[in-house]
C-alpha atoms as a PDB file:
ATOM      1  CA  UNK A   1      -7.498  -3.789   4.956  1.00  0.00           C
ATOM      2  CA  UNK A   2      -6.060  -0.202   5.380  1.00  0.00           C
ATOM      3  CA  UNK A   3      -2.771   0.817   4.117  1.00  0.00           C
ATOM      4  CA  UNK A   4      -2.755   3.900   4.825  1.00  0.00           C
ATOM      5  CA  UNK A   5      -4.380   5.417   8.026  1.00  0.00           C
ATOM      6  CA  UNK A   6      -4.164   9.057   7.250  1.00  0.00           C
ATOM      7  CA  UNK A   7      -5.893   9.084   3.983  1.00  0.00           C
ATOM      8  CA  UNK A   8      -7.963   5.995   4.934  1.00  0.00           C
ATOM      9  CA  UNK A   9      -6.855   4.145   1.656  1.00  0.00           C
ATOM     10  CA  UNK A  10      -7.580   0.739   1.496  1.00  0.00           C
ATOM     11  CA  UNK A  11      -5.415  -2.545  -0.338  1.00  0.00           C
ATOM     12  CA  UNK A  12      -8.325  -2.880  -2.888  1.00  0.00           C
ATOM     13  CA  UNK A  13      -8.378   1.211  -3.847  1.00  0.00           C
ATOM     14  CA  UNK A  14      -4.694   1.446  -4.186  1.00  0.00           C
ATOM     15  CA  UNK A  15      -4.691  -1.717  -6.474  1.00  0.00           C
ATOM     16  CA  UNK A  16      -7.584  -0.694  -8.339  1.00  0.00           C
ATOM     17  CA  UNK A  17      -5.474   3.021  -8.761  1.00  0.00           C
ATOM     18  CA  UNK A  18      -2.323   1.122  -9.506  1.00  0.00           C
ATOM     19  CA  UNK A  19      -3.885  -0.423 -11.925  1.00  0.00           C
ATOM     20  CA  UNK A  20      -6.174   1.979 -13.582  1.00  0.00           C
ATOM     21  CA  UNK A  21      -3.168   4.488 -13.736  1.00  0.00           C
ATOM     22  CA  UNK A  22      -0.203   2.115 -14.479  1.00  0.00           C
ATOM     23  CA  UNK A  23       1.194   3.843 -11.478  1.00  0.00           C
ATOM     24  CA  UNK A  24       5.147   2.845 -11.249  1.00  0.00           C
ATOM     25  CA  UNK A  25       5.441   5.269  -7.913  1.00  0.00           C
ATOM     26  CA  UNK A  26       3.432   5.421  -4.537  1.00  0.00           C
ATOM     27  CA  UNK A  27       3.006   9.027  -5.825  1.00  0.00           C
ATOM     28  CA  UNK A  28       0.968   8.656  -8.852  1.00  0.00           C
ATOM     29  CA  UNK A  29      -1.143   6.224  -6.427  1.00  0.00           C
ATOM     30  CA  UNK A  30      -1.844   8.808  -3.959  1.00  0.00           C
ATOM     31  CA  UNK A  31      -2.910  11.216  -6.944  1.00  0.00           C
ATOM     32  CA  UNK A  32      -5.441   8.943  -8.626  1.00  0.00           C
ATOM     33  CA  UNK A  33      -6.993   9.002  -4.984  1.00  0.00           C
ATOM     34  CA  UNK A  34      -7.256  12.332  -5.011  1.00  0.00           C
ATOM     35  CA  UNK A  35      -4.537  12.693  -2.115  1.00  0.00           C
ATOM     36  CA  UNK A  36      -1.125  13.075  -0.791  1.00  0.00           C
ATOM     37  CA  UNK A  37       1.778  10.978   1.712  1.00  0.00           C
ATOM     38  CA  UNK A  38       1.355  12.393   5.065  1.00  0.00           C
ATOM     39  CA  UNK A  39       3.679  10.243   7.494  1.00  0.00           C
ATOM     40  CA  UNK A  40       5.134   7.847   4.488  1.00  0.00           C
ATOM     41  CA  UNK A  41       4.354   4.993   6.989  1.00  0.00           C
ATOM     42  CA  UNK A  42       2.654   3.068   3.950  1.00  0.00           C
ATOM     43  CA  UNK A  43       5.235   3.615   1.619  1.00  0.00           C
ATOM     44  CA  UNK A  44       6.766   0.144   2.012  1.00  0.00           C
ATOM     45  CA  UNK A  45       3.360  -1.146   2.128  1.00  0.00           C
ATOM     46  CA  UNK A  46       1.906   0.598  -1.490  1.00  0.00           C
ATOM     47  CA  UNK A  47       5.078  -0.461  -2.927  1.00  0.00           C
ATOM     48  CA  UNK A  48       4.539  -4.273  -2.091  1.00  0.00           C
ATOM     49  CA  UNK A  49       0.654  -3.841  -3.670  1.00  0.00           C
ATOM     50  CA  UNK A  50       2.273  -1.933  -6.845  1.00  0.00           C
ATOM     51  CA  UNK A  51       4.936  -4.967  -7.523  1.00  0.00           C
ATOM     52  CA  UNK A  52       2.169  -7.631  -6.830  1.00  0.00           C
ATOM     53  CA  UNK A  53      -0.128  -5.760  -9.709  1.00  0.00           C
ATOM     54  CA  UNK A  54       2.828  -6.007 -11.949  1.00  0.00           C
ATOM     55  CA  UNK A  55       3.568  -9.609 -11.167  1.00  0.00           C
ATOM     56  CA  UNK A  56       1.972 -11.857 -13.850  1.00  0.00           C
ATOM     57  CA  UNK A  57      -1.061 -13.486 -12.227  1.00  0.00           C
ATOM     58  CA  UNK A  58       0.081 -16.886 -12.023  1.00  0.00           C
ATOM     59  CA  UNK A  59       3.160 -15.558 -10.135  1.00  0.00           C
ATOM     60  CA  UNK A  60       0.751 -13.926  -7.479  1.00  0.00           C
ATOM     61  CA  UNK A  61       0.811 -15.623  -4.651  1.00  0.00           C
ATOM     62  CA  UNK A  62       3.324 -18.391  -5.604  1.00  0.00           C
END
């Protein structure tokens, strides 16, 4: 699904940068994409994906 519309960024890439990165701000997200917040309507959004990464897996979806 897209979270963000202006840079086309989907769930999976900014998990996959989250992770790769061990991004702790929407920021260091949008730079392992390669881009930048344009509106900040996803900012509530990346933050939910970057605290589920961090969440130990048998806390995900509990």
């Amino acid at each position: 699904m897209y979270v963000c519309l202006c840079n086309a960024l989907t769930d999976r890439q900014v998990k996959a940068a989250a992770e790769a990165t061990n991004a702790t701000r929407p920021s260091e997200v949008y730079a392992a994409c390669g881009c930048r917040a344009q509106c900040g309507n996803c900012i509530k959004k990346l933050l939910q994906l970057m605290r589920n990464e961090e969440a130990p897996a048998s806390l995900q979806g509990a």
